[in-house]
Protein backbone atom coordinates (compact mmCIF):
# COMPACT_ATOMS: atom_id res chain seq x y z
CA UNK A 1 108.80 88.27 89.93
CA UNK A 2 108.35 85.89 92.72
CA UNK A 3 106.40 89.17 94.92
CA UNK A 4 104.10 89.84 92.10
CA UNK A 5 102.50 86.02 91.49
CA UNK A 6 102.22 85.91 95.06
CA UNK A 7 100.75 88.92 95.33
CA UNK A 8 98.26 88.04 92.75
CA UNK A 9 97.38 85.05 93.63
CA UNK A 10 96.20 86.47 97.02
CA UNK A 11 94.03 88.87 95.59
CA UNK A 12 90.26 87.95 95.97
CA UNK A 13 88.49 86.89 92.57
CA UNK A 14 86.26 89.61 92.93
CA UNK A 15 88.94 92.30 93.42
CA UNK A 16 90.51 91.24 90.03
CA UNK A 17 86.57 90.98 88.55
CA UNK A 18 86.24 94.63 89.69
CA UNK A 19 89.54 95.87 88.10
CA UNK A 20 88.87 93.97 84.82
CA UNK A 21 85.66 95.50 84.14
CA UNK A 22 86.77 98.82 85.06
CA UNK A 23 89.79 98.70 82.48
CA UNK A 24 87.24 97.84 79.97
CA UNK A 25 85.31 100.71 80.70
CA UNK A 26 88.26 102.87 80.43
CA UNK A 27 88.96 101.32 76.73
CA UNK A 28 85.39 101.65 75.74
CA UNK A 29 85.29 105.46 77.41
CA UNK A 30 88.86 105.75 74.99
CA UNK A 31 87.26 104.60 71.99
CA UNK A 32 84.48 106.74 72.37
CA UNK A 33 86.35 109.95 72.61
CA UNK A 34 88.65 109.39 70.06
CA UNK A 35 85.56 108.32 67.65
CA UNK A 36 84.04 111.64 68.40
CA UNK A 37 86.87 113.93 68.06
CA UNK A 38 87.24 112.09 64.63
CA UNK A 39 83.75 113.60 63.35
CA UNK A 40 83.99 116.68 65.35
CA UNK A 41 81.31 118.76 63.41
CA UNK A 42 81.89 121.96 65.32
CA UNK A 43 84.95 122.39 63.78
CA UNK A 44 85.46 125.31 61.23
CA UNK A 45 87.56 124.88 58.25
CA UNK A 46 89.72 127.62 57.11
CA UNK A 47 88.81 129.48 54.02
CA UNK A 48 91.06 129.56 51.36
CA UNK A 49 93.47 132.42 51.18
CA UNK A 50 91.94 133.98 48.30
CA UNK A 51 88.93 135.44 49.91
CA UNK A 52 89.49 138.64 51.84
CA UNK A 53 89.87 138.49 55.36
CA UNK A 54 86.66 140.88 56.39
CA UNK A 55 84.48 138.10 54.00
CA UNK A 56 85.23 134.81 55.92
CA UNK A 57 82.37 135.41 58.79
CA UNK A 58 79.83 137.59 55.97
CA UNK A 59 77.61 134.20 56.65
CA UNK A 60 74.30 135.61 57.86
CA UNK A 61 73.13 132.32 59.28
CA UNK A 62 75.57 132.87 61.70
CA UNK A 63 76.26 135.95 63.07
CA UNK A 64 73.87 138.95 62.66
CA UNK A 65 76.15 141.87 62.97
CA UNK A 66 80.15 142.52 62.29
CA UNK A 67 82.57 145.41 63.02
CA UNK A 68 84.67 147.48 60.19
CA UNK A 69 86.67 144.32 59.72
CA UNK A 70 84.26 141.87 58.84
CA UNK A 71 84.73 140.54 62.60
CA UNK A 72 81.35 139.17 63.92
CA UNK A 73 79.98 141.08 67.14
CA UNK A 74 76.72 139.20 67.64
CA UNK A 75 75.44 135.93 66.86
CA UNK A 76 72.20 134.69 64.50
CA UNK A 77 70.37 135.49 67.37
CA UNK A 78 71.24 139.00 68.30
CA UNK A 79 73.32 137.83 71.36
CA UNK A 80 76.52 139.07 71.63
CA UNK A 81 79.64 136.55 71.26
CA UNK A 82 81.18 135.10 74.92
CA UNK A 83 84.68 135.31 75.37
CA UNK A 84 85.48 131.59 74.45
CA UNK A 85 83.79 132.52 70.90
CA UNK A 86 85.51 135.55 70.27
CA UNK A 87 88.85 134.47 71.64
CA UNK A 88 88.50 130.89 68.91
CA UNK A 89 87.12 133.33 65.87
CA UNK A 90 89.83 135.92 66.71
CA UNK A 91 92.27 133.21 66.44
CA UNK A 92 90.86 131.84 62.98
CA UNK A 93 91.01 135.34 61.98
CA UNK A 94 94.62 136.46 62.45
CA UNK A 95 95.47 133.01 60.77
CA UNK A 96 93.29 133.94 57.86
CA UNK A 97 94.85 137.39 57.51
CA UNK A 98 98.07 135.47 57.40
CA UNK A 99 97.95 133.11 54.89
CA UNK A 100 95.37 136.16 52.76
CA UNK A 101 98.79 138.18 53.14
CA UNK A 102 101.10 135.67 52.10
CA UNK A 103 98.91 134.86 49.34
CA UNK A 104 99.02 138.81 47.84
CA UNK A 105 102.81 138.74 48.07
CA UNK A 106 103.20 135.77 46.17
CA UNK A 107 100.90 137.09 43.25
């Protein structure tokens, strides 16, 4: 206890300015990133279970052209879908089929 108010009280006033405004900046930098992952509007809700897993990406203001599955292979644009894309609709997919399958087997 005795080290640390020493310690502190030899620390130049500037020093102690320079760390205070930087821990605000942290907070502030923390508030903004948890305000925007709040009202994240790239995220894409599920669909509800009852539509069929090759309808969930039929949305033509999206994607311009799907496989036998309903899986989009190019975007509104005619470009084809990067990795990342694929990989995070493939993902929403196989969860989709899930809960479509569970749904069936409880009707």
């Amino acid at each position: 206890e005795m080290q640390c108010e020493v310690r502190s009280e030899e620390l130049p006033e500037w020093y102690t300015r320079r760390r205070d405004y930087f821990s605000e900046l942290d907070l502030e930098q923390k508030r903004q990133r948890q305000k925007h992952s709040k009202t994240d509007d790239n995220k894409q809700p599920f669909p509800t279970p009852d539509i069929p897993p090759q309808d969930i990406f039929r949305d033509g203001s999206k994607y311009s052209s799907w496989d036998e599955n309903g899986f989009p292979m190019k975007d509104a644009n005619g470009k084809e879908l990067s990795k990342a894309a694929t990989k995070k609709l493939k993902k929403i997919y196989d969860a989709h089929c899930k809960r479509h399958d569970k749904l069936k087997e409880q009707k």
